[in-house]
Protein backbone atom coordinates (compact mmCIF):
# COMPACT_ATOMS: atom_id res chain seq x y z
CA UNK A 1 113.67 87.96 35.51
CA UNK A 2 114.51 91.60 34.85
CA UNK A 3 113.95 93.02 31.70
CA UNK A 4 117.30 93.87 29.78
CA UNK A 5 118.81 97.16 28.18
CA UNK A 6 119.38 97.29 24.57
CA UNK A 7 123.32 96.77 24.88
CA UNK A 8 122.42 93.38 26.88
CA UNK A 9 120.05 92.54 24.20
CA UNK A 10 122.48 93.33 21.40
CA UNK A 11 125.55 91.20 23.37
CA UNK A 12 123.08 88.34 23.69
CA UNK A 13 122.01 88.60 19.74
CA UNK A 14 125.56 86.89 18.98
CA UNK A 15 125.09 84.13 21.13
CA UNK A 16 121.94 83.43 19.01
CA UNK A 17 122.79 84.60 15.31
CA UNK A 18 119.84 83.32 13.09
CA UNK A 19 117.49 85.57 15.88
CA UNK A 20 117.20 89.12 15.49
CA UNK A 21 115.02 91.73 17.30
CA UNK A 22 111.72 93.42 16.46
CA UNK A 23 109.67 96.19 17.74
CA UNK A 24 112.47 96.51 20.46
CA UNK A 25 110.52 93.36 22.55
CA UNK A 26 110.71 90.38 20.72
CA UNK A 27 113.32 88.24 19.35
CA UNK A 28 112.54 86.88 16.10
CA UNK A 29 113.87 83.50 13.57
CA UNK A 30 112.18 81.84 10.83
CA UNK A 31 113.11 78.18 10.34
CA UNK A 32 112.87 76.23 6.99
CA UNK A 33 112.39 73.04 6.45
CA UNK A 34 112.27 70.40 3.44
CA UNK A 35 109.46 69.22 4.54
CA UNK A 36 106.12 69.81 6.17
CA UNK A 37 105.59 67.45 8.78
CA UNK A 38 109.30 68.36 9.70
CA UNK A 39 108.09 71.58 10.76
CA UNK A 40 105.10 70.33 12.73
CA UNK A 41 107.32 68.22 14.24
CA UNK A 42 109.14 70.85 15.33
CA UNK A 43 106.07 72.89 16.85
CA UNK A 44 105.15 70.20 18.67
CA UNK A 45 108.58 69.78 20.26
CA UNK A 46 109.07 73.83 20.74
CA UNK A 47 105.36 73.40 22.55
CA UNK A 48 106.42 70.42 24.32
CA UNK A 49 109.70 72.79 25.51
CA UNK A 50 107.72 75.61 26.13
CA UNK A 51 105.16 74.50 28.59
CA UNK A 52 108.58 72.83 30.68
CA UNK A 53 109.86 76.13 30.88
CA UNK A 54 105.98 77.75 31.69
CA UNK A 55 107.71 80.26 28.77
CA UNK A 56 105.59 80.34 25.26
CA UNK A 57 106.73 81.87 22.37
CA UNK A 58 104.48 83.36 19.63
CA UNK A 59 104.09 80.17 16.54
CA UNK A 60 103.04 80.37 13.05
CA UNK A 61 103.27 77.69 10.66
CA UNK A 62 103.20 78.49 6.68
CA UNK A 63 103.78 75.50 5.23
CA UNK A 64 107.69 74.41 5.18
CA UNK A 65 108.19 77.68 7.46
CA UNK A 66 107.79 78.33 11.03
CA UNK A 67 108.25 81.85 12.24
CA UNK A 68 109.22 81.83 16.16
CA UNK A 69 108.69 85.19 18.13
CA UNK A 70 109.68 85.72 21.90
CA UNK A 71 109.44 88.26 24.45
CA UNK A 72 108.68 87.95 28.40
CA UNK A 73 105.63 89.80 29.15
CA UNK A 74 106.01 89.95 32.65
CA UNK A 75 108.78 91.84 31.98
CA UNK A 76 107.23 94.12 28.97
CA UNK A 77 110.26 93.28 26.82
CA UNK A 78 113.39 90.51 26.51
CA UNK A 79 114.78 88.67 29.51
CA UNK A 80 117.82 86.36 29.68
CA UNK A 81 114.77 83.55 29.90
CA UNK A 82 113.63 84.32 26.29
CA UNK A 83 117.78 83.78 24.87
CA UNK A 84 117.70 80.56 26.38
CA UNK A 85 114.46 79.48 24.97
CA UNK A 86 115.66 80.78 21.25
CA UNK A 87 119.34 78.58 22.46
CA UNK A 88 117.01 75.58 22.90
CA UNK A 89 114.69 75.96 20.12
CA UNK A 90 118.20 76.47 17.74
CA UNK A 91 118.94 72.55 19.18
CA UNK A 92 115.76 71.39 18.25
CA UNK A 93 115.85 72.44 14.81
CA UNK A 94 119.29 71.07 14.42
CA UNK A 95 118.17 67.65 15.60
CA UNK A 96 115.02 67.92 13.04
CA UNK A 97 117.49 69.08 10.20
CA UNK A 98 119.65 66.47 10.21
């Protein structure tokens, strides 16, 4: 996938609205949950995503938050790839919310 400008990246930003960018590569959420093993769950689901798609995102778990990061590095910066991995990983956390 080809590597998109900053006016694709900031279009594709509303279709994902918790995510926002850093260090102009990666696309960034952090995701709360009530409780702990929620958010474990939710790694291991992300992880389970992730190696489907051969596309990993960057994972740390501080407790009742998990910080997501995601960039394409065969690209050196975002790709339409890494919006539908954040579109995905959005679903999963809803399912976990509820």
């Amino acid at each position: 996938m080809e590597k998109l400008s900053l006016s694709e990246i900031q279009q594709k930003l509303t279709t994902v609205p918790n995510w926002r960018i850093t260090e102009e590569k990666w696309i960034e959420r952090k995701f709360r949950f009530v409780e702990y093993l929620n958010g474990l769950e939710f790694v291991q689901r992300v992880g389970e995503l992730s190696e489907k798609l051969n596309h990993h995102p960057f994972i740390s778990i501080d407790y009742k938050l998990v910080t997501l990061k995601i960039t394409s590095w065969h690209a050196k910066g975002l790709t339409e790839l890494d919006f539908e991995l954040a579109k995905k990983c959005d679903a999963i956390y809803l399912a976990i919310k509820k």
